[in-house]
Protein backbone atom coordinates (compact mmCIF):
# COMPACT_ATOMS: atom_id res chain seq x y z
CA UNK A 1 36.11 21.23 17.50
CA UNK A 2 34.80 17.91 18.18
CA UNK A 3 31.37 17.03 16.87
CA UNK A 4 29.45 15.34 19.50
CA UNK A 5 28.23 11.52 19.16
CA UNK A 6 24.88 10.64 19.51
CA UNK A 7 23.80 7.55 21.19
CA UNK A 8 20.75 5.69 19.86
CA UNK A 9 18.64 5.04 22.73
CA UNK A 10 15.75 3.11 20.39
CA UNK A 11 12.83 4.61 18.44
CA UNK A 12 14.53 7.19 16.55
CA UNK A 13 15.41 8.89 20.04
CA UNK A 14 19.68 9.68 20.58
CA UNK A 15 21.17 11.78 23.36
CA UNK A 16 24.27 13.31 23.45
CA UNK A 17 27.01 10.51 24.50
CA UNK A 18 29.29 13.10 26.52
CA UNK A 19 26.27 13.87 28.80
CA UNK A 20 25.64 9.79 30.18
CA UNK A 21 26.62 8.75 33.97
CA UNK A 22 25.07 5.64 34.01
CA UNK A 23 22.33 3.05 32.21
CA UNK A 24 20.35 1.28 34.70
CA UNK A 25 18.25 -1.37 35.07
CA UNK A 26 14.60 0.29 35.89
CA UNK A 27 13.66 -2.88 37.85
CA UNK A 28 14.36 -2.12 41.78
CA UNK A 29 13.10 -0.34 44.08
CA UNK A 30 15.05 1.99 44.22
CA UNK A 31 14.65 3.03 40.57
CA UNK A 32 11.77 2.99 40.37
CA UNK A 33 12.02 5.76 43.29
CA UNK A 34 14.62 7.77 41.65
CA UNK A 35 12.30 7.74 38.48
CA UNK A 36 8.72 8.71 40.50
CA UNK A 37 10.92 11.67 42.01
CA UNK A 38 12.91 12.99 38.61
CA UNK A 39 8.78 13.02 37.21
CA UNK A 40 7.53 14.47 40.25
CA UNK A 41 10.36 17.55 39.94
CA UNK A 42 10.45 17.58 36.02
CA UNK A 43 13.09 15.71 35.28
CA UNK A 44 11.67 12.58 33.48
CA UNK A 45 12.27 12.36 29.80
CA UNK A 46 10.00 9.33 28.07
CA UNK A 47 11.75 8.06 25.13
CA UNK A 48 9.97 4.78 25.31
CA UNK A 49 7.63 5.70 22.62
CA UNK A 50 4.49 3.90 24.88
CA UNK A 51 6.84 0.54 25.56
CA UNK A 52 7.69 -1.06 28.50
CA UNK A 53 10.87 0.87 30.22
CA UNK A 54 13.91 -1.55 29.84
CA UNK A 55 16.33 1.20 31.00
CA UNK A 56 16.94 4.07 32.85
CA UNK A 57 20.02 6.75 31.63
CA UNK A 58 21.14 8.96 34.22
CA UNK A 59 22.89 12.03 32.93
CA UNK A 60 25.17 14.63 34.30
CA UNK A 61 22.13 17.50 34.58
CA UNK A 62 20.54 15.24 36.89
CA UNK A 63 17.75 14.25 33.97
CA UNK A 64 16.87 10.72 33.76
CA UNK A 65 15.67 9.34 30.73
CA UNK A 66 13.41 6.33 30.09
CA UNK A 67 14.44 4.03 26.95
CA UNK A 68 12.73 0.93 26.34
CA UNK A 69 15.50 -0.65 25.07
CA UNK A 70 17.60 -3.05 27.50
CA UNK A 71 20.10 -1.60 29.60
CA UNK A 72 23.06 -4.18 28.32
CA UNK A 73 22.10 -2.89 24.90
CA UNK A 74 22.46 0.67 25.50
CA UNK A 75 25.64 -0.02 27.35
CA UNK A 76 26.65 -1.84 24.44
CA UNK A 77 26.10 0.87 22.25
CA UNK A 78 27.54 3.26 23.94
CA UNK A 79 31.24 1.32 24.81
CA UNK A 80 31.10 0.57 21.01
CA UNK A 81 31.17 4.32 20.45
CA UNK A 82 33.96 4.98 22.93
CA UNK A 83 35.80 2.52 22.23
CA UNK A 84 35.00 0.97 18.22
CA UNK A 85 37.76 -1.49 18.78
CA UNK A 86 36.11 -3.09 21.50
CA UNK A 87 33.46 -4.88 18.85
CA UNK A 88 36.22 -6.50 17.75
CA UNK A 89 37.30 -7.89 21.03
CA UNK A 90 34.04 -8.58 21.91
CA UNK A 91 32.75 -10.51 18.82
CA UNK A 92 36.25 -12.37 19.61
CA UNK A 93 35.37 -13.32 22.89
CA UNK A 94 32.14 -14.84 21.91
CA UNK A 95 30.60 -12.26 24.14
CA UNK A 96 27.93 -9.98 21.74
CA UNK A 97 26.08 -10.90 18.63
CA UNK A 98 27.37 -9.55 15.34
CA UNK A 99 23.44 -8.18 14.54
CA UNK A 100 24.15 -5.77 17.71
CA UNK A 101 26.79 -3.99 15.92
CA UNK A 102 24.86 -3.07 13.10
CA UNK A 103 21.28 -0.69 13.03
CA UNK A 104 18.76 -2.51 15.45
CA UNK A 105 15.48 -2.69 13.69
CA UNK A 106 12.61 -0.59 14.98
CA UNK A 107 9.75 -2.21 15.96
CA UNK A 108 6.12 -1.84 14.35
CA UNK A 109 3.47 -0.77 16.84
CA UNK A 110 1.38 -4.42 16.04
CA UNK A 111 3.84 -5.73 18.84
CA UNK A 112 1.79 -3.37 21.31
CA UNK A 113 -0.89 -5.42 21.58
CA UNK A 114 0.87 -8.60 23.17
């Protein structure tokens, strides 16, 4: 049996990759509905560790979960686990950074204060 991946949604936070229907931007209005509703019933998961949201993951139990990493990022990450061959057309195209293939760096909470 297959060992599920893990997606690294920022912070030391990962979800299961299998389980993802979409990464959002949290930024319209309708978002920001979806996400006042999902809290509302109990299905908000904060992974943004006390950041600003940058993203909003949808997954297939109807959970959403807040990362405050960007949404391209995430997205990023998580075609680069489906599909590892697709860095290499990517970096090709001149489309991602080589430093987003690698382990982002966490951030250290003196950024908190900006």
């Amino acid at each position: 049996m297959q060992r599920p991946k893990l997606l690294n949604i920022g912070f030391g936070n990962f979800i299961v990759s299998t389980r993802v229907v979409a990464i959002v931007s949290p930024s319209s209005s309708p978002m920001r509905r979806l996400r006042e509703d999902a809290r509302q019933e109990g299905r908000l998961i904060d992974a943004t560790q006390g950041r600003k949201t940058r993203s909003i993951i949808v997954t297939d139990s109807n959970h959403l979960i807040l990362s405050a990493i960007q949404a391209e990022t995430v997205g990023q990450r998580f075609m680069l686990m489906e599909d590892p061959q697709a860095a290499k057309r990517t970096e090709q195209a001149g489309g991602m950074e080589p430093t987003l293939l690698e382990e982002t760096p966490e951030y250290d909470d003196a950024d908190d204060d900006l």
